[in-house]
C-alpha atoms as a PDB file:
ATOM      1  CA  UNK A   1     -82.878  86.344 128.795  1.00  0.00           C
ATOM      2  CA  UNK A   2     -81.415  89.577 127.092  1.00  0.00           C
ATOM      3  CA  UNK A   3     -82.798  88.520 123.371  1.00  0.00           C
ATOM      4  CA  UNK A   4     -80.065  91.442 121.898  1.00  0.00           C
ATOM      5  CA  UNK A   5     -77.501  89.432 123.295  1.00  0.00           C
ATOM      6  CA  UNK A   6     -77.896  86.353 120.452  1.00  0.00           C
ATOM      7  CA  UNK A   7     -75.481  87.277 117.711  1.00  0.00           C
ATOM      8  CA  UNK A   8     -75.649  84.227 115.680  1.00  0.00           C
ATOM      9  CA  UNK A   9     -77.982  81.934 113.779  1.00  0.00           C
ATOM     10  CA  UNK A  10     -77.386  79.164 115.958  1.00  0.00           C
ATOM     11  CA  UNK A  11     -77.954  81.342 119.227  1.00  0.00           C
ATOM     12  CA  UNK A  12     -81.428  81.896 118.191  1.00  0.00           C
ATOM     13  CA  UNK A  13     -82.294  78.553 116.872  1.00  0.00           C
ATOM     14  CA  UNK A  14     -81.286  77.394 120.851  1.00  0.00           C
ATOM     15  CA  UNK A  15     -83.667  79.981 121.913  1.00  0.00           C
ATOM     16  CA  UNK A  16     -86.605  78.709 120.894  1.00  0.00           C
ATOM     17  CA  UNK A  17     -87.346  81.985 119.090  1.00  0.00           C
ATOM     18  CA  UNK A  18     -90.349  81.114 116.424  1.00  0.00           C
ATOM     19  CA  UNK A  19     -91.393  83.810 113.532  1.00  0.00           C
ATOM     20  CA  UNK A  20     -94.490  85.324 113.021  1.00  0.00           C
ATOM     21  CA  UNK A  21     -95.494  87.171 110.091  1.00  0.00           C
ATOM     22  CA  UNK A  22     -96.134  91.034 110.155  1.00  0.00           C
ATOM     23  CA  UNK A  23     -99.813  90.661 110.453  1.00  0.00           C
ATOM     24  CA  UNK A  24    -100.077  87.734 112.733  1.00  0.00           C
ATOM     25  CA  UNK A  25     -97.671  89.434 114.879  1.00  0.00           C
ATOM     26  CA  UNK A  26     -99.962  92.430 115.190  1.00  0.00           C
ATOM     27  CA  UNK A  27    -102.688  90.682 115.882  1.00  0.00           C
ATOM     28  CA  UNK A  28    -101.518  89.026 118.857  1.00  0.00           C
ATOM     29  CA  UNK A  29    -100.038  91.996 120.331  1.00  0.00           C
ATOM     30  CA  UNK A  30    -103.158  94.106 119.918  1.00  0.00           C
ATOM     31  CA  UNK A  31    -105.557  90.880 121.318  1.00  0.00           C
ATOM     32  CA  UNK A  32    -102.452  91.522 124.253  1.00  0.00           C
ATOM     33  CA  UNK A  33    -103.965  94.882 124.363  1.00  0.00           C
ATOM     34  CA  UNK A  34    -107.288  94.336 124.375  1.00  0.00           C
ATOM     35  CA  UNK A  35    -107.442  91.709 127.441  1.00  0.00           C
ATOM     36  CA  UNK A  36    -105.436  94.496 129.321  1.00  0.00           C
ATOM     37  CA  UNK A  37    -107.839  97.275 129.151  1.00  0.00           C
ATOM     38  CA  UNK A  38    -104.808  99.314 127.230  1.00  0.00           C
ATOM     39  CA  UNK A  39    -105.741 102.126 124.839  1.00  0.00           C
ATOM     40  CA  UNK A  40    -104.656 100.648 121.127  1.00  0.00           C
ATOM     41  CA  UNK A  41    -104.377 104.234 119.461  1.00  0.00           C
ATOM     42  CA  UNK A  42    -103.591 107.071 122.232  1.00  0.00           C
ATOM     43  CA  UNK A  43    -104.206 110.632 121.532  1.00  0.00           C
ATOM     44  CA  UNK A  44    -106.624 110.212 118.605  1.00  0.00           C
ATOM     45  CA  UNK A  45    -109.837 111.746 119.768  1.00  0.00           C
ATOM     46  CA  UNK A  46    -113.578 110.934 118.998  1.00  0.00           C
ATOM     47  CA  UNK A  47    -112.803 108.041 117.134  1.00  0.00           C
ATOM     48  CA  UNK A  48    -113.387 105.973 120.051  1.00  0.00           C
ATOM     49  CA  UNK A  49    -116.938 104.047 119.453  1.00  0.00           C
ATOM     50  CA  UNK A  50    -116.480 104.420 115.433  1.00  0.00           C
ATOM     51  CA  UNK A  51    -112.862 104.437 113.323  1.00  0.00           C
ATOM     52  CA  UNK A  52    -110.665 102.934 116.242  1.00  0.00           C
ATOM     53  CA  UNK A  53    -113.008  99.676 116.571  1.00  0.00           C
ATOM     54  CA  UNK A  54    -113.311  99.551 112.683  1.00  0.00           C
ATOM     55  CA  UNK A  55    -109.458  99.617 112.220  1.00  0.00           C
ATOM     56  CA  UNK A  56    -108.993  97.126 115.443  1.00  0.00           C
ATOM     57  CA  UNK A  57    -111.563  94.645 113.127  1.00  0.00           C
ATOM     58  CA  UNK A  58    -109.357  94.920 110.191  1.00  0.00           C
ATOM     59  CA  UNK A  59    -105.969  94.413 111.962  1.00  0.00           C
ATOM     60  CA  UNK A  60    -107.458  91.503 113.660  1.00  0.00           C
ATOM     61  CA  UNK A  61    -108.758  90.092 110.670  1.00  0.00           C
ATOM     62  CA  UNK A  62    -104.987  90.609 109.093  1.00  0.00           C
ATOM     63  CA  UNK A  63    -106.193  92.761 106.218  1.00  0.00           C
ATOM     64  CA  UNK A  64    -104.066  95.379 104.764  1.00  0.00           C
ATOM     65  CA  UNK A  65    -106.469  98.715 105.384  1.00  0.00           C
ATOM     66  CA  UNK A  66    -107.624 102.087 103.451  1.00  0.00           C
ATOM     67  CA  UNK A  67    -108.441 105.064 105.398  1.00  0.00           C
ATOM     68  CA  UNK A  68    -110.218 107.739 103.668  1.00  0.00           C
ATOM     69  CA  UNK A  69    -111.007 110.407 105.098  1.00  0.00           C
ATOM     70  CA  UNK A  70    -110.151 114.135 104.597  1.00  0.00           C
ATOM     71  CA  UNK A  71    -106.505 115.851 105.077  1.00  0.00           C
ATOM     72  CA  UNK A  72    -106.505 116.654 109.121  1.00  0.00           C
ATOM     73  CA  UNK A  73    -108.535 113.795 110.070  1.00  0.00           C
ATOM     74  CA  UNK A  74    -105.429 111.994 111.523  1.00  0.00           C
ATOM     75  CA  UNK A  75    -105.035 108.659 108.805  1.00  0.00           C
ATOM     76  CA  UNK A  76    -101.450 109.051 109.062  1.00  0.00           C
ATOM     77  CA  UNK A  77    -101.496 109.384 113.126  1.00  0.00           C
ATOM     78  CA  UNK A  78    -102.736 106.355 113.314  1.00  0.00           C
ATOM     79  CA  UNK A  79    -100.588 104.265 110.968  1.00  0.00           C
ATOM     80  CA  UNK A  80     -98.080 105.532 112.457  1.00  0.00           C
ATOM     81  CA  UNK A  81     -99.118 104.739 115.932  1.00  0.00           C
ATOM     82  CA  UNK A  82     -99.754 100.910 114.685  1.00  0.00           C
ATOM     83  CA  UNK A  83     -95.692 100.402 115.437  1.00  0.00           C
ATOM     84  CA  UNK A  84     -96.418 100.335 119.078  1.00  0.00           C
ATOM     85  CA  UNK A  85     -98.106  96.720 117.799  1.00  0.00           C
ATOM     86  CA  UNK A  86     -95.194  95.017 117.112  1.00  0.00           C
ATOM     87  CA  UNK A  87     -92.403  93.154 118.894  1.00  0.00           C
ATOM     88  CA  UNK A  88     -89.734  95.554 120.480  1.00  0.00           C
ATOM     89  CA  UNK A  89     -87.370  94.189 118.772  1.00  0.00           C
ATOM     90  CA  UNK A  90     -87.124  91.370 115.672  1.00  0.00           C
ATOM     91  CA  UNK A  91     -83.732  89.732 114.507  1.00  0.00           C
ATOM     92  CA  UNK A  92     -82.585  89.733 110.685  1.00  0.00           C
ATOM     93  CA  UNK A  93     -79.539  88.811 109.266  1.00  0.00           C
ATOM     94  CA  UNK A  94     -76.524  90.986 109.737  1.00  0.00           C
ATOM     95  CA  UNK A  95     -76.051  92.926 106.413  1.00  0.00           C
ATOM     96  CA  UNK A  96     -79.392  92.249 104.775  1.00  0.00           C
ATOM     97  CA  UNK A  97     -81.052  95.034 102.878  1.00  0.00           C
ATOM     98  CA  UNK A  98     -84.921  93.068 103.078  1.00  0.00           C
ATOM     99  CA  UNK A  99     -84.806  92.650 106.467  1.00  0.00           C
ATOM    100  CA  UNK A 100     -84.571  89.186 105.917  1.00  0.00           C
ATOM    101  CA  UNK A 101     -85.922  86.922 109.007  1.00  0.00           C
ATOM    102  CA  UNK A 102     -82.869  84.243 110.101  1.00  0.00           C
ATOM    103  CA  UNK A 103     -85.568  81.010 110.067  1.00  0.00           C
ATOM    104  CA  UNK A 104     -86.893  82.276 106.499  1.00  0.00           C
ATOM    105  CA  UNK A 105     -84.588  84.125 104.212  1.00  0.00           C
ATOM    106  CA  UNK A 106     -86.165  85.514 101.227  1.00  0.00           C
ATOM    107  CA  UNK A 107     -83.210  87.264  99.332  1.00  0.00           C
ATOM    108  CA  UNK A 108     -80.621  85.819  97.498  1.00  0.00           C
ATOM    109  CA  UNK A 109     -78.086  87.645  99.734  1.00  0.00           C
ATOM    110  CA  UNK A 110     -79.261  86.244 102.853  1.00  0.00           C
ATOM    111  CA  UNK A 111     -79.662  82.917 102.009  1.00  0.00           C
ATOM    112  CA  UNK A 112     -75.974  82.240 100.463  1.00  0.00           C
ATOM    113  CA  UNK A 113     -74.921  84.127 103.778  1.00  0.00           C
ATOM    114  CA  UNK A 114     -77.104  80.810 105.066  1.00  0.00           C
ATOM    115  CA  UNK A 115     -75.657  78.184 103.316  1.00  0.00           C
ATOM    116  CA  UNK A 116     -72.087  79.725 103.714  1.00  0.00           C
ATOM    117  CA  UNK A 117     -71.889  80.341 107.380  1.00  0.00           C
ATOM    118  CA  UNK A 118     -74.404  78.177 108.759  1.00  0.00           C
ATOM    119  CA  UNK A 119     -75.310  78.327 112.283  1.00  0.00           C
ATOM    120  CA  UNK A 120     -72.621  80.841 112.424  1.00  0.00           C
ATOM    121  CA  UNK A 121     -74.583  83.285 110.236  1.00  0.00           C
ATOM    122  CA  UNK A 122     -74.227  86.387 112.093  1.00  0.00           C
ATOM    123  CA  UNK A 123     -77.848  88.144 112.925  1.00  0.00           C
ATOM    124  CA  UNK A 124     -78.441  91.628 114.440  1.00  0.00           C
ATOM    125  CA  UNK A 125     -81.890  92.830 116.243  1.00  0.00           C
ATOM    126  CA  UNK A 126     -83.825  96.101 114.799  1.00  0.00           C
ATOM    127  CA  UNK A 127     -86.471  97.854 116.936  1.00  0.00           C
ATOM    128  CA  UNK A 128     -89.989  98.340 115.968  1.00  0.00           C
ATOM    129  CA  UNK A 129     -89.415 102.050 115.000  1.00  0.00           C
ATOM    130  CA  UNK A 130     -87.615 101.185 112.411  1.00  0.00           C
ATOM    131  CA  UNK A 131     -89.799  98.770 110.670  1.00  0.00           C
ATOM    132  CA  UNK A 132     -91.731 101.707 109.646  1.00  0.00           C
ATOM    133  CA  UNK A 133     -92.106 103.107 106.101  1.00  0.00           C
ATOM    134  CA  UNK A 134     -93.827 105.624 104.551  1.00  0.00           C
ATOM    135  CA  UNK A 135     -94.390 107.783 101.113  1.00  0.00           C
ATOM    136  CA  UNK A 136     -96.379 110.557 100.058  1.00  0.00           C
ATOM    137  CA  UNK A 137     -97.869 109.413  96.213  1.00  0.00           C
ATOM    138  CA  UNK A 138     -96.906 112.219  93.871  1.00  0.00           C
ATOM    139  CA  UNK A 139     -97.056 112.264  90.259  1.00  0.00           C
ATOM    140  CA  UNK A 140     -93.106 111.895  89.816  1.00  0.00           C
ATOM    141  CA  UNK A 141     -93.157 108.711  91.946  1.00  0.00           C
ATOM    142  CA  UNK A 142     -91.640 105.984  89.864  1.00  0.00           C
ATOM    143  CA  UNK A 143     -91.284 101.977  90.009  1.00  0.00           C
ATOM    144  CA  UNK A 144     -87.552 102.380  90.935  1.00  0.00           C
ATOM    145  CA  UNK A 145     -88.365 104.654  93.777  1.00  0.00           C
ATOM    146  CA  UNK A 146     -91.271 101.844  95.397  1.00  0.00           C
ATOM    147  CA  UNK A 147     -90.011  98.422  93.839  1.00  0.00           C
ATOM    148  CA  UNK A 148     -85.991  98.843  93.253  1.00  0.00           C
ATOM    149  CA  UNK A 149     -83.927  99.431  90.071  1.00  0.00           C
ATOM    150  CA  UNK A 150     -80.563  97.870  88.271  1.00  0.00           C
ATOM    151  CA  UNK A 151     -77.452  99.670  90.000  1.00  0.00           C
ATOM    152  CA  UNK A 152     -74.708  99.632  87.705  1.00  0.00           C
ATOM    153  CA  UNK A 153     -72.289 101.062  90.584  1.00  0.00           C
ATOM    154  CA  UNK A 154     -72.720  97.708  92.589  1.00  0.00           C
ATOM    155  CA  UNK A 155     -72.512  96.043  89.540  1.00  0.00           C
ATOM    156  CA  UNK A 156     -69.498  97.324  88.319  1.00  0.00           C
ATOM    157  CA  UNK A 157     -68.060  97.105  92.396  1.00  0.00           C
ATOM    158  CA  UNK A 158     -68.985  93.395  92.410  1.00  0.00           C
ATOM    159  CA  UNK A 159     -67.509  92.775  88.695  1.00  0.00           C
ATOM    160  CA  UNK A 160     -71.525  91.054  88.373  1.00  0.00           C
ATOM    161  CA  UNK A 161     -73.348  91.654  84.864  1.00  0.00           C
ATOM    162  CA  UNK A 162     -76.614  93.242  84.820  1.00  0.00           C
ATOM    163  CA  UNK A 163     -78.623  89.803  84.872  1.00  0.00           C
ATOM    164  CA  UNK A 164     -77.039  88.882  88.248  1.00  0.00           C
ATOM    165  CA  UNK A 165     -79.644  89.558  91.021  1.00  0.00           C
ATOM    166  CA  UNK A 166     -77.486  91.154  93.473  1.00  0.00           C
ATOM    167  CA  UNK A 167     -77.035  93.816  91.019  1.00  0.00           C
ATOM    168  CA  UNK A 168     -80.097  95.379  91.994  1.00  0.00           C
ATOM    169  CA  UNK A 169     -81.246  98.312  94.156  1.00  0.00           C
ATOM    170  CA  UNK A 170     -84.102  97.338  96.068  1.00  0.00           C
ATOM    171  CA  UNK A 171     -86.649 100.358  96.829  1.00  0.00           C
ATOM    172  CA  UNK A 172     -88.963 101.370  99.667  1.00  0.00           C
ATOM    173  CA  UNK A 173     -91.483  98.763  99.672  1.00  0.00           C
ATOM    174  CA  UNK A 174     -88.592  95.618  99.534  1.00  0.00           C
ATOM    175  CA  UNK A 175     -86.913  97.623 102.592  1.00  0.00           C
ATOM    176  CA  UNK A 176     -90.323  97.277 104.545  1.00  0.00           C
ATOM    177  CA  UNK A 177     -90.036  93.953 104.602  1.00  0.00           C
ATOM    178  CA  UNK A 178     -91.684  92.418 108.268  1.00  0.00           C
ATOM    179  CA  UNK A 179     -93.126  95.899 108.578  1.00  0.00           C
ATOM    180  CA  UNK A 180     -95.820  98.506 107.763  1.00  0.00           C
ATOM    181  CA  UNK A 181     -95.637 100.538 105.001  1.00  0.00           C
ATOM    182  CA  UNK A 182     -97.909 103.562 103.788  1.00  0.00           C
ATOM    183  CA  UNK A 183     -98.713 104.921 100.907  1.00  0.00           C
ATOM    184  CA  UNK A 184    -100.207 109.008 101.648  1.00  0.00           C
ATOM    185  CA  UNK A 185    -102.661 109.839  98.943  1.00  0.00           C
ATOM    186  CA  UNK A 186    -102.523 106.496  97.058  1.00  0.00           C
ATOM    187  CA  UNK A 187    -105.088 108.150  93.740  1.00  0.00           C
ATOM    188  CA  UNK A 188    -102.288 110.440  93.192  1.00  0.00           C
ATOM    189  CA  UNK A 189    -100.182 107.772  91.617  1.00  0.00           C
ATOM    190  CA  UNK A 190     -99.642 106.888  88.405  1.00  0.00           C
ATOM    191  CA  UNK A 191    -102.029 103.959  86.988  1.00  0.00           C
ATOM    192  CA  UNK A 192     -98.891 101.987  86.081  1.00  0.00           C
ATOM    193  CA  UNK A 193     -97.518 102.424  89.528  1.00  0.00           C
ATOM    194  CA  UNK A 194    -100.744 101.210  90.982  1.00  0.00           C
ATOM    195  CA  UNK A 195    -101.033  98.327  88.895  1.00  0.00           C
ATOM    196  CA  UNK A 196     -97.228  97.308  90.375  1.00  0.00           C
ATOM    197  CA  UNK A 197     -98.775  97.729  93.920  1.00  0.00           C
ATOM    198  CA  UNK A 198    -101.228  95.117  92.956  1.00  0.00           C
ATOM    199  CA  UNK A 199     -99.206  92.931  91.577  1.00  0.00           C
ATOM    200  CA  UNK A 200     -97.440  92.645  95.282  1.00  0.00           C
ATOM    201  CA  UNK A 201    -100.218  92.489  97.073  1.00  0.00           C
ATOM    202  CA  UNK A 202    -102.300  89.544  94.739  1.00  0.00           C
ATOM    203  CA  UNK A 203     -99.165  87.406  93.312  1.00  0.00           C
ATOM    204  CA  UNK A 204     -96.243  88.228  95.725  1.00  0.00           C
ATOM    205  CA  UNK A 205     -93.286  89.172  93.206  1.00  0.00           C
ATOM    206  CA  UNK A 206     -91.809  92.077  91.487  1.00  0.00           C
ATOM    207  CA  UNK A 207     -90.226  92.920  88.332  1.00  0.00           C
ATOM    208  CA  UNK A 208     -87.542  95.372  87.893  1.00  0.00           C
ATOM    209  CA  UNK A 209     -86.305  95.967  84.399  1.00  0.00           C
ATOM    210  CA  UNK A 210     -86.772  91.930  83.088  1.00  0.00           C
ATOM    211  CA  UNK A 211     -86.106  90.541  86.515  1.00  0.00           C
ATOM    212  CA  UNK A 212     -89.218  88.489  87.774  1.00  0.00           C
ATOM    213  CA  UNK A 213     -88.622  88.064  91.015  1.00  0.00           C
ATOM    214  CA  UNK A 214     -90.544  85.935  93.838  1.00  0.00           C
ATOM    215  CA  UNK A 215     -90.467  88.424  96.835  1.00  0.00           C
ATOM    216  CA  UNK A 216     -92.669  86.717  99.200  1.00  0.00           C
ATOM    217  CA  UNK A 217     -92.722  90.342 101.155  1.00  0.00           C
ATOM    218  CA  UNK A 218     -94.252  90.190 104.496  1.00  0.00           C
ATOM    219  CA  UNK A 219     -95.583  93.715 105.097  1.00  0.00           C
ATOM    220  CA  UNK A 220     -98.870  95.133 106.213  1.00  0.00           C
ATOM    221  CA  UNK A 221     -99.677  97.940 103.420  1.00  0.00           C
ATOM    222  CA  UNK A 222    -101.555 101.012 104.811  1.00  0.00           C
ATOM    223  CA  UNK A 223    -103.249 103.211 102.442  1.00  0.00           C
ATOM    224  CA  UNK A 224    -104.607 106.808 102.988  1.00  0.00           C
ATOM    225  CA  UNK A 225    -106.820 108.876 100.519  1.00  0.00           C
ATOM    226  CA  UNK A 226    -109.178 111.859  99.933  1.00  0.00           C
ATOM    227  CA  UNK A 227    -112.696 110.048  99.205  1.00  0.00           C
ATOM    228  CA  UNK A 228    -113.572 112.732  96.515  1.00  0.00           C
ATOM    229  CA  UNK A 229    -110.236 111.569  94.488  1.00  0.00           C
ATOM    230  CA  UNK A 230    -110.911 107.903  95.336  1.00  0.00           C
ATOM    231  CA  UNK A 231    -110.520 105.655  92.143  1.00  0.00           C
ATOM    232  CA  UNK A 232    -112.257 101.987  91.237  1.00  0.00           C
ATOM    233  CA  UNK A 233    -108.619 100.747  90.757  1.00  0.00           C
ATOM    234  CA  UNK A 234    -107.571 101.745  94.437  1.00  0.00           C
ATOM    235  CA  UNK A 235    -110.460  99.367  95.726  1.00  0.00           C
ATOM    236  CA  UNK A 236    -109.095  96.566  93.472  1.00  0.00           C
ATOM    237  CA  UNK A 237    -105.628  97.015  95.609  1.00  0.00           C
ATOM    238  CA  UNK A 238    -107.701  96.029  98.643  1.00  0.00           C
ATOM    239  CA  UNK A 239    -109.659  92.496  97.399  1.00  0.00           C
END
């Protein structure tokens, strides 16, 4: 069966289709790998008896992962190269910013689009290159560029105040949602910033200007640092 050719919530209920999160996902794909004698990272040489195993460990083991190592050494090749571990293709609902998975909406948007439509709830299918995000940590990066922000465009398009939820502008990390994101030089970032990264990865919500939000985000988080800038607070990301 041609999966792309399910268009509606319904349609994929009927196919039997059942979701897996990011990590889960990954790790079945890559045990996939394993049994079938296929390289996991191609291209990336003399890593072979020492990093790839080590990062093969971690993705099994669903953590989230911190290279360090020093500029050259190929951390970003290979977090890249950790998309060729996912599905081809997963469906979300049609219009979604998150990503949001049909069987287990986590915005607001997507599940009134739910509740409206139904089993008519129109769905679309994005490929595994684009489930993909990455930033380079520089001083300048703020909460609003990672978390999300108040837009007073779409508020003032919508006629919504500013304490309606679907006023806001979600950033990178939100928009990664049932993918893997990277952070470049994570000890570059502000302390503030890092302490929002935490906050994601131990309690699962955000806050964006006096919104709280529970953002159960599914995303594996990929980290990449110099070990002579390395910080005790970076570690404390990882626990």
């Amino acid at each position: 069966m041609n999966i792309k050719k399910i268009k509606t919530l319904g349609e994929l209920k009927a196919s039997g289709y059942q979701p897996r999160s990011i990590k889960e996902e990954i790790r079945q794909n890559l045990i996939a790998k394993l049994k079938k004698g296929d390289p996991t990272f191609s291209g990336i040489v003399g890593y072979e008896d020492t990093v790839i195993p080590d990062v093969e460990r971690a993705l099994l083991s669903k953590h989230n992962i911190l290279f360090l190592g020093l500029r050259g050494q190929a951390k970003t090749r290979m977090a890249r190269q950790m998309t060729e571990l996912l599905d081809e293709y997963i469906p979300v609902v049609s219009g979604s910013e998150i990503s949001d998975d049909p069987l287990n909406p986590v915005s607001k948007f997507a599940q009134e689009e739910i509740t409206t439509h139904g089993d008519e709830t129109a769905i679309h299918w994005i490929h595994r290159s684009e489930r993909y995000g990455e930033k380079l940590a520089t001083p300048d990066v703020s909460v609003a560029d990672l978390i999300g922000d108040i837009d007073p465009i779409k508020a003032a398009n919508l006629k919504l105040s500013f304490a309606d939820e679907r006023v806001l502008h979600y950033g990178i990390i939100p928009r990664s949602n049932r993918g893997i994101f990277v952070i470049n030089e994570l000890p570059d970032l502000q302390a503030r910033i890092q302490v929002a990264l935490f906050n994601i990865l131990e309690e699962g919500d955000v806050q964006i200007r006096g919104f709280k939000l529970r953002l159960p985000l599914d995303i594996l988080f990929v980290f990449t640092a110099n070990p002579e800038d390395i910080q005790t607070v970076v570690l404390s990301l990882l626990r």
